[in-house]
PDB file of N, CA and C in Angstrom:
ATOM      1  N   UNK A   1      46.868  10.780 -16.066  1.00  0.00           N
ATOM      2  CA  UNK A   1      47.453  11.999 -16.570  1.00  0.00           C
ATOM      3  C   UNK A   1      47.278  12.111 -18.084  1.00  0.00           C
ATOM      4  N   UNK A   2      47.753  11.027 -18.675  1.00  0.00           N
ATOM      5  CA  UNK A   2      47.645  10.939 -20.312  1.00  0.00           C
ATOM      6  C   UNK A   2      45.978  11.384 -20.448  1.00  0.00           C
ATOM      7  N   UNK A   3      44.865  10.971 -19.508  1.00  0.00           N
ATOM      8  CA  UNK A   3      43.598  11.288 -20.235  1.00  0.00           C
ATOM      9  C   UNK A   3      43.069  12.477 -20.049  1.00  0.00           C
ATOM     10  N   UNK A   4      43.855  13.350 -19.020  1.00  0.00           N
ATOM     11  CA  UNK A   4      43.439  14.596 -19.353  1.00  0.00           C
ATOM     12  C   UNK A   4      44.459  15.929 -20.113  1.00  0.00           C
ATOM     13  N   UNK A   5      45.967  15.277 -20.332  1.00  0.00           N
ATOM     14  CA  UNK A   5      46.132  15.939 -21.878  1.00  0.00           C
ATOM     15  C   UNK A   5      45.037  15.637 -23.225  1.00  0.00           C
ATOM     16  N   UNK A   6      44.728  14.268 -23.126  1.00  0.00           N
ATOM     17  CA  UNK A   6      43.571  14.017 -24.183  1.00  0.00           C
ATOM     18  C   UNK A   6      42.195  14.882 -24.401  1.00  0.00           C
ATOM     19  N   UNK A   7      41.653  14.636 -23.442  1.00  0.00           N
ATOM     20  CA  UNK A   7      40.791  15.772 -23.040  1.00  0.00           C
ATOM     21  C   UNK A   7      41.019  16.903 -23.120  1.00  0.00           C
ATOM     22  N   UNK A   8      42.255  17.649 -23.156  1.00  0.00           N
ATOM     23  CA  UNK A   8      42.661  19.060 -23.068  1.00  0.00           C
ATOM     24  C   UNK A   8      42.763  19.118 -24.943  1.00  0.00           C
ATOM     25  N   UNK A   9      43.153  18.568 -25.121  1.00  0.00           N
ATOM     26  CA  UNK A   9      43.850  18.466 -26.793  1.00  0.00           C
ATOM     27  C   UNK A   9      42.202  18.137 -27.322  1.00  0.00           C
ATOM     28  N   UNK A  10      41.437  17.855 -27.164  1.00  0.00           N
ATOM     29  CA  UNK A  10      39.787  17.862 -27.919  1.00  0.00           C
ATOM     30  C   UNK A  10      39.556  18.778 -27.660  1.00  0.00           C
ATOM     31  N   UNK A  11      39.131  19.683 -25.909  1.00  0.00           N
ATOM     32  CA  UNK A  11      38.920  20.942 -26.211  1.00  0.00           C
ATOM     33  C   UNK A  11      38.987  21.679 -26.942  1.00  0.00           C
ATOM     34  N   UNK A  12      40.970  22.195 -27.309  1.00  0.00           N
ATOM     35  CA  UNK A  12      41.165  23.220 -27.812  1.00  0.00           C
ATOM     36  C   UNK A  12      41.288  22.737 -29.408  1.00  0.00           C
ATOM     37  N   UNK A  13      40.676  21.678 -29.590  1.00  0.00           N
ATOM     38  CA  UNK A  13      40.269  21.478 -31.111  1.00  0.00           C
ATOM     39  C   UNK A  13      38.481  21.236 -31.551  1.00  0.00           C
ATOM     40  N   UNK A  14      38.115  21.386 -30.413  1.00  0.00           N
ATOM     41  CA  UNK A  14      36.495  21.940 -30.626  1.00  0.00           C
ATOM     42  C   UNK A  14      36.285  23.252 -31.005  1.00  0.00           C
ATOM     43  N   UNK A  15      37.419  23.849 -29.567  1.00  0.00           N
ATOM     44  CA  UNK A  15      37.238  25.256 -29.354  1.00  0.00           C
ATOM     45  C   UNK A  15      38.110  25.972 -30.847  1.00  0.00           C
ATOM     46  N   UNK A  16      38.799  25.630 -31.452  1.00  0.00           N
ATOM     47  CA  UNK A  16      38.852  25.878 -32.788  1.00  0.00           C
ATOM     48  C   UNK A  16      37.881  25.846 -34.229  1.00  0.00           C
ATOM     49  N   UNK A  17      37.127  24.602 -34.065  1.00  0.00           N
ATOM     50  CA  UNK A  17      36.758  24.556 -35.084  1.00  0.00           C
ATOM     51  C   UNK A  17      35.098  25.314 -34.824  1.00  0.00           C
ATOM     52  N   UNK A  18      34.869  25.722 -33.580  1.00  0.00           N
ATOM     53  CA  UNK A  18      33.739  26.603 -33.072  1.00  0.00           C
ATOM     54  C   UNK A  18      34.142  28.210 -33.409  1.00  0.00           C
ATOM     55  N   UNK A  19      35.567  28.384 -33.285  1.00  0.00           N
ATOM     56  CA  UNK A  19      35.666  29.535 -33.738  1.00  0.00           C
ATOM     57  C   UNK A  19      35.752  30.128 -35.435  1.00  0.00           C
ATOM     58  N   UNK A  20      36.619  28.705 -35.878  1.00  0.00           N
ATOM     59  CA  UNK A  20      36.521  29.081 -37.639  1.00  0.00           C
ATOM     60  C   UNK A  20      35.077  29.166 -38.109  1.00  0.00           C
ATOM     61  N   UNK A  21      34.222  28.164 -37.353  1.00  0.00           N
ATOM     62  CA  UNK A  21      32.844  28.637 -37.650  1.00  0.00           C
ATOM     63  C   UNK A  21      31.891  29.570 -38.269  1.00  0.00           C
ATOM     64  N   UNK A  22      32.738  30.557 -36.840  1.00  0.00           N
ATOM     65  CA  UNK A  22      32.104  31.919 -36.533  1.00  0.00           C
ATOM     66  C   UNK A  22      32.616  32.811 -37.406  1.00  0.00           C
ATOM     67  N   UNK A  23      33.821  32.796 -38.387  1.00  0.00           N
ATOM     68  CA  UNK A  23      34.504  33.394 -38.742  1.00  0.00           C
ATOM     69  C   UNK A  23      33.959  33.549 -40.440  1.00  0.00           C
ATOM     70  N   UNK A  24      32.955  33.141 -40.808  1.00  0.00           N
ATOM     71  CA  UNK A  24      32.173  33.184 -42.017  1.00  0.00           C
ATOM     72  C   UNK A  24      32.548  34.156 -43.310  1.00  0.00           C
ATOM     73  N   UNK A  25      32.905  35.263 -43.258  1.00  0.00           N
ATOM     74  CA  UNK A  25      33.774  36.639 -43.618  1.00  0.00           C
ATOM     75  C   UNK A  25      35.331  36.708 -43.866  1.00  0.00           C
ATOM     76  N   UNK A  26      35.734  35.450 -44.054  1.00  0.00           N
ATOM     77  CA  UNK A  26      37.275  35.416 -43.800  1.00  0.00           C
ATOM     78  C   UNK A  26      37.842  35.100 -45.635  1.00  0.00           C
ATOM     79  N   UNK A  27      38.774  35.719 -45.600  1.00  0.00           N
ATOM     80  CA  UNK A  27      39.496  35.671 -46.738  1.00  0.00           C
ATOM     81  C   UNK A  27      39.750  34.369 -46.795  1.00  0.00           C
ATOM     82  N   UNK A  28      39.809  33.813 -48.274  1.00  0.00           N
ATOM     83  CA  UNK A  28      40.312  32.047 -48.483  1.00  0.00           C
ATOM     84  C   UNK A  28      41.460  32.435 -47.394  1.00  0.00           C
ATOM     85  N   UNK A  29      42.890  33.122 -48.085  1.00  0.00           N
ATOM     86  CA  UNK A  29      44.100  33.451 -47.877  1.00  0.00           C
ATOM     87  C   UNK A  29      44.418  33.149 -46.395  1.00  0.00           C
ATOM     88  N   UNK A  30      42.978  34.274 -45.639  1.00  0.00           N
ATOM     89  CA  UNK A  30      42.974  34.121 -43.914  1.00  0.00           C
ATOM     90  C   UNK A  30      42.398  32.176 -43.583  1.00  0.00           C
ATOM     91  N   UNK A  31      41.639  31.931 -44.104  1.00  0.00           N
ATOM     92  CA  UNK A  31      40.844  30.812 -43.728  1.00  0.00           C
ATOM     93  C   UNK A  31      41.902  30.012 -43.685  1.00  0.00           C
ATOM     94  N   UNK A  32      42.823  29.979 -44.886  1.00  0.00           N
ATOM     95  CA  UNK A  32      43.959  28.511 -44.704  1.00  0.00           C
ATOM     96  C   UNK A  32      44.969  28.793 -43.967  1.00  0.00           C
ATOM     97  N   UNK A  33      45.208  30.086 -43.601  1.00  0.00           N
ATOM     98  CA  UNK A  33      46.348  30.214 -42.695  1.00  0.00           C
ATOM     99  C   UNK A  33      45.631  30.248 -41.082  1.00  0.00           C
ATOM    100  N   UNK A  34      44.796  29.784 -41.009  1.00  0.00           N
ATOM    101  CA  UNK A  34      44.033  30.032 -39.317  1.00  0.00           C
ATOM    102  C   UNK A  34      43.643  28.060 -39.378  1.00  0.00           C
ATOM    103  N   UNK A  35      43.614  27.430 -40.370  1.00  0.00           N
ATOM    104  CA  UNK A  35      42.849  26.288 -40.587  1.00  0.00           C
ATOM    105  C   UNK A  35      44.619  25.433 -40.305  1.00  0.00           C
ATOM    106  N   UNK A  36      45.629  25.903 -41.249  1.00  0.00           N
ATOM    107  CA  UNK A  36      46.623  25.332 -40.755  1.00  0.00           C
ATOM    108  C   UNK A  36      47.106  25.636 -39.830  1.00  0.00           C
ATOM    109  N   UNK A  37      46.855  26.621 -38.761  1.00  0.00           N
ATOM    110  CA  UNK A  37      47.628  26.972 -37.801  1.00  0.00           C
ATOM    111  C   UNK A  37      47.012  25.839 -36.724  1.00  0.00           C
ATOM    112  N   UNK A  38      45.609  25.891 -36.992  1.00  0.00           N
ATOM    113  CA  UNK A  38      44.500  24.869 -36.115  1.00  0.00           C
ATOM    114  C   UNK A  38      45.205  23.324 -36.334  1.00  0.00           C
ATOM    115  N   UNK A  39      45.991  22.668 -37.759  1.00  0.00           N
ATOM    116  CA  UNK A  39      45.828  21.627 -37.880  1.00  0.00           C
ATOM    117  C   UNK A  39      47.412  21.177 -37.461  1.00  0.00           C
ATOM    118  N   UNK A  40      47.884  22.551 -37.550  1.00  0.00           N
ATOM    119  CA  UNK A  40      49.738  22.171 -36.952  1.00  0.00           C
ATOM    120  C   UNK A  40      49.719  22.133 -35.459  1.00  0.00           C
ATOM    121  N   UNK A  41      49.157  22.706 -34.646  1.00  0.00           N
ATOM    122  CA  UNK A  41      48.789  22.910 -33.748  1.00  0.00           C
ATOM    123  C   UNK A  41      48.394  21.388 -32.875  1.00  0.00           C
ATOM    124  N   UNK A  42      47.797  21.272 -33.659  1.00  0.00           N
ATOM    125  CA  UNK A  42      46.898  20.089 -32.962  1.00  0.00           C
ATOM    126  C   UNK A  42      48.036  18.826 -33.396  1.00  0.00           C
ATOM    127  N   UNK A  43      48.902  18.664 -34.563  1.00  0.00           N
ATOM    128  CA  UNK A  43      49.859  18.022 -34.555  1.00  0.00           C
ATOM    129  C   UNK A  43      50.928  18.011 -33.878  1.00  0.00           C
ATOM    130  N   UNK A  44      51.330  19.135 -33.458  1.00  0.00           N
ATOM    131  CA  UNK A  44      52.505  19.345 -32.662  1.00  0.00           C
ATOM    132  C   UNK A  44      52.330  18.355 -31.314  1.00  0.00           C
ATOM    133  N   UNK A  45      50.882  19.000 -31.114  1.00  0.00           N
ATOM    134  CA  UNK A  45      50.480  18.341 -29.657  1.00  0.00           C
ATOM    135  C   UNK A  45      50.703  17.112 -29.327  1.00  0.00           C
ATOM    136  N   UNK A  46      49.370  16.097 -30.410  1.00  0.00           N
ATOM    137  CA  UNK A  46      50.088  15.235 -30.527  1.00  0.00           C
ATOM    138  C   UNK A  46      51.297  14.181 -30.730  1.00  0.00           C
ATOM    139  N   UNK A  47      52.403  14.782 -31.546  1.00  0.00           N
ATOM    140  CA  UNK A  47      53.768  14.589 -31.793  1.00  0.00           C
ATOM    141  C   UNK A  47      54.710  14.753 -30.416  1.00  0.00           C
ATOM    142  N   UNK A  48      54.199  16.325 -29.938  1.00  0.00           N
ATOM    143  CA  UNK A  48      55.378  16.079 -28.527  1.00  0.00           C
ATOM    144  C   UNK A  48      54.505  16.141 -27.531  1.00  0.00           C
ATOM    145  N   UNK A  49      53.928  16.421 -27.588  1.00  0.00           N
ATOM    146  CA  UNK A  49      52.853  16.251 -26.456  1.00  0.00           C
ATOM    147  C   UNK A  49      53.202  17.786 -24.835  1.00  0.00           C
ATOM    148  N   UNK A  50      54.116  18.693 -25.782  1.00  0.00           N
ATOM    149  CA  UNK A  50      54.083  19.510 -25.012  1.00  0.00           C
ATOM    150  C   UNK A  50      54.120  21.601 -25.442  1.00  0.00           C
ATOM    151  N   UNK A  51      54.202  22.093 -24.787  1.00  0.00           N
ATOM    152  CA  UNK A  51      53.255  23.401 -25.304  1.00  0.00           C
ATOM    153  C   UNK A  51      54.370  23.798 -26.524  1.00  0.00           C
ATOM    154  N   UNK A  52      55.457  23.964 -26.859  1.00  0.00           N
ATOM    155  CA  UNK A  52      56.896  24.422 -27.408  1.00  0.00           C
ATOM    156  C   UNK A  52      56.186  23.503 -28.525  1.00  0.00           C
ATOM    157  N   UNK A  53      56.445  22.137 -28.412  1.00  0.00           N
ATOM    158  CA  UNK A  53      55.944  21.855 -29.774  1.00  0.00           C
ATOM    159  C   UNK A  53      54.081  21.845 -30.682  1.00  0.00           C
ATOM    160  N   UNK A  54      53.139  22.696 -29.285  1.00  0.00           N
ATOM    161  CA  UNK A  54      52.233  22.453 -30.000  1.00  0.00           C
ATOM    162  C   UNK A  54      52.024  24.152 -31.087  1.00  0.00           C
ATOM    163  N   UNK A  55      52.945  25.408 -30.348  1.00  0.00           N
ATOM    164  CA  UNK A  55      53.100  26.459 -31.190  1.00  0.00           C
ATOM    165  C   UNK A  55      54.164  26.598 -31.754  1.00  0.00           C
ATOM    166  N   UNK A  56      54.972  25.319 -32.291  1.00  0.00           N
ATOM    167  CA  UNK A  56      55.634  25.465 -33.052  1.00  0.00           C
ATOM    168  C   UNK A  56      55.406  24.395 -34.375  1.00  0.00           C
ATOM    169  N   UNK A  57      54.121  24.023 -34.076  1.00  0.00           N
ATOM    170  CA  UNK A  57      53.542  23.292 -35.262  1.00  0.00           C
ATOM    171  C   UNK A  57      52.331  24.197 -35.540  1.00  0.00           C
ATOM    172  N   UNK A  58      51.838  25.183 -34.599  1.00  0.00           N
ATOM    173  CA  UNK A  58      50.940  25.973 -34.886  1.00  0.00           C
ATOM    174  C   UNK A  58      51.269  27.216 -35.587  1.00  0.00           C
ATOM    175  N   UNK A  59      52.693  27.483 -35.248  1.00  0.00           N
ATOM    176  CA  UNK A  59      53.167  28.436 -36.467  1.00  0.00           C
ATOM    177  C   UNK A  59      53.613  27.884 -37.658  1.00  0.00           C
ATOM    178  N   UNK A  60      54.685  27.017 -37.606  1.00  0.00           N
ATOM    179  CA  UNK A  60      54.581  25.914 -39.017  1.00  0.00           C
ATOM    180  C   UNK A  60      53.262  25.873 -40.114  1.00  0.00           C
ATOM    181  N   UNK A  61      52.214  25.749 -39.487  1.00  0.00           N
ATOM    182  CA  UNK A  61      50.976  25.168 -40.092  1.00  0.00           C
ATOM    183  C   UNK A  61      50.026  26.546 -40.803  1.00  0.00           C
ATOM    184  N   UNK A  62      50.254  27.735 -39.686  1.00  0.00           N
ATOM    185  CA  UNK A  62      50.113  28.866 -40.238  1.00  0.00           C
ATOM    186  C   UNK A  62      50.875  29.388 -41.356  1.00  0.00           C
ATOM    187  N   UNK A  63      52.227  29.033 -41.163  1.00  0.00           N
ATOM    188  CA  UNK A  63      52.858  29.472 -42.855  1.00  0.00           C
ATOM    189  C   UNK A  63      52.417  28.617 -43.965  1.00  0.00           C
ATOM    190  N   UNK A  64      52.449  27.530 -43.934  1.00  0.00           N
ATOM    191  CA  UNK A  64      52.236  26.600 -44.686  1.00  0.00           C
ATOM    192  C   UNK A  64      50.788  26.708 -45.587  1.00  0.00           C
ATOM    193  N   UNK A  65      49.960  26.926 -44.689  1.00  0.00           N
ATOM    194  CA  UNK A  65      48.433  27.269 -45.131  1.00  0.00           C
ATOM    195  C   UNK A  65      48.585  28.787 -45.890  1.00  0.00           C
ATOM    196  N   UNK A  66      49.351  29.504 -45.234  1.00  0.00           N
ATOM    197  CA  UNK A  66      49.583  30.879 -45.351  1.00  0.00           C
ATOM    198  C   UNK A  66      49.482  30.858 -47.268  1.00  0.00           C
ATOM    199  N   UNK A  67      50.521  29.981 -47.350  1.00  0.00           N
ATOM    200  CA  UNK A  67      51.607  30.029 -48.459  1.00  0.00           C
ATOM    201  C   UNK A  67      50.757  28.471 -49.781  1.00  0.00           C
ATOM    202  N   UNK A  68      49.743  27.932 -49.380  1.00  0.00           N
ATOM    203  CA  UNK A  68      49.554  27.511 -49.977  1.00  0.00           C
ATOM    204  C   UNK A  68      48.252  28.214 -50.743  1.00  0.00           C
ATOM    205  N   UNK A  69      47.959  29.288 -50.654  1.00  0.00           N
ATOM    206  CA  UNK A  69      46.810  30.186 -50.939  1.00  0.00           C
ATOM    207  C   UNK A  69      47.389  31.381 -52.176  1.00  0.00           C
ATOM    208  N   UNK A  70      48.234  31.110 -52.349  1.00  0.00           N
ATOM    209  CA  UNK A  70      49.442  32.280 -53.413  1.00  0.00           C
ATOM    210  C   UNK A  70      49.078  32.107 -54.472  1.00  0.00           C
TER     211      UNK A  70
END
């Protein structure tokens, strides 16, 4: 069970960093608030290992990035 949360949690951090990629056109401002939302996100996960805490480190991470661009 643990190896396919693992597996699930690389996905959707491939499938992130495939999309900031694509996103070439992005305001610094946007870039760090989509880059921390990606990196709280992926902490949450790891930390609780369940969905509540992986978008609530993914919004965390979005302000944070948000707000470090001011």
């Amino acid at each position: 069970m643990k190896t396919i949360r693992h597996i699930g949690t690389l996905a959707a951090v491939a499938m992130l960093a495939a999309s900031l990629a694509a996103c070439g056109d992005m305001s610094p401002r946007t870039r760090d608030t989509a880059i921390g939302a990606g990196v709280g996100g992926a902490a949450g996960a790891a930390i609780g290992g369940n969905g509540l805490s992986t978008l609530g480190g993914a919004a965390a991470g979005g302000i944070i990035g948000n707000q470090i661009g001011k």
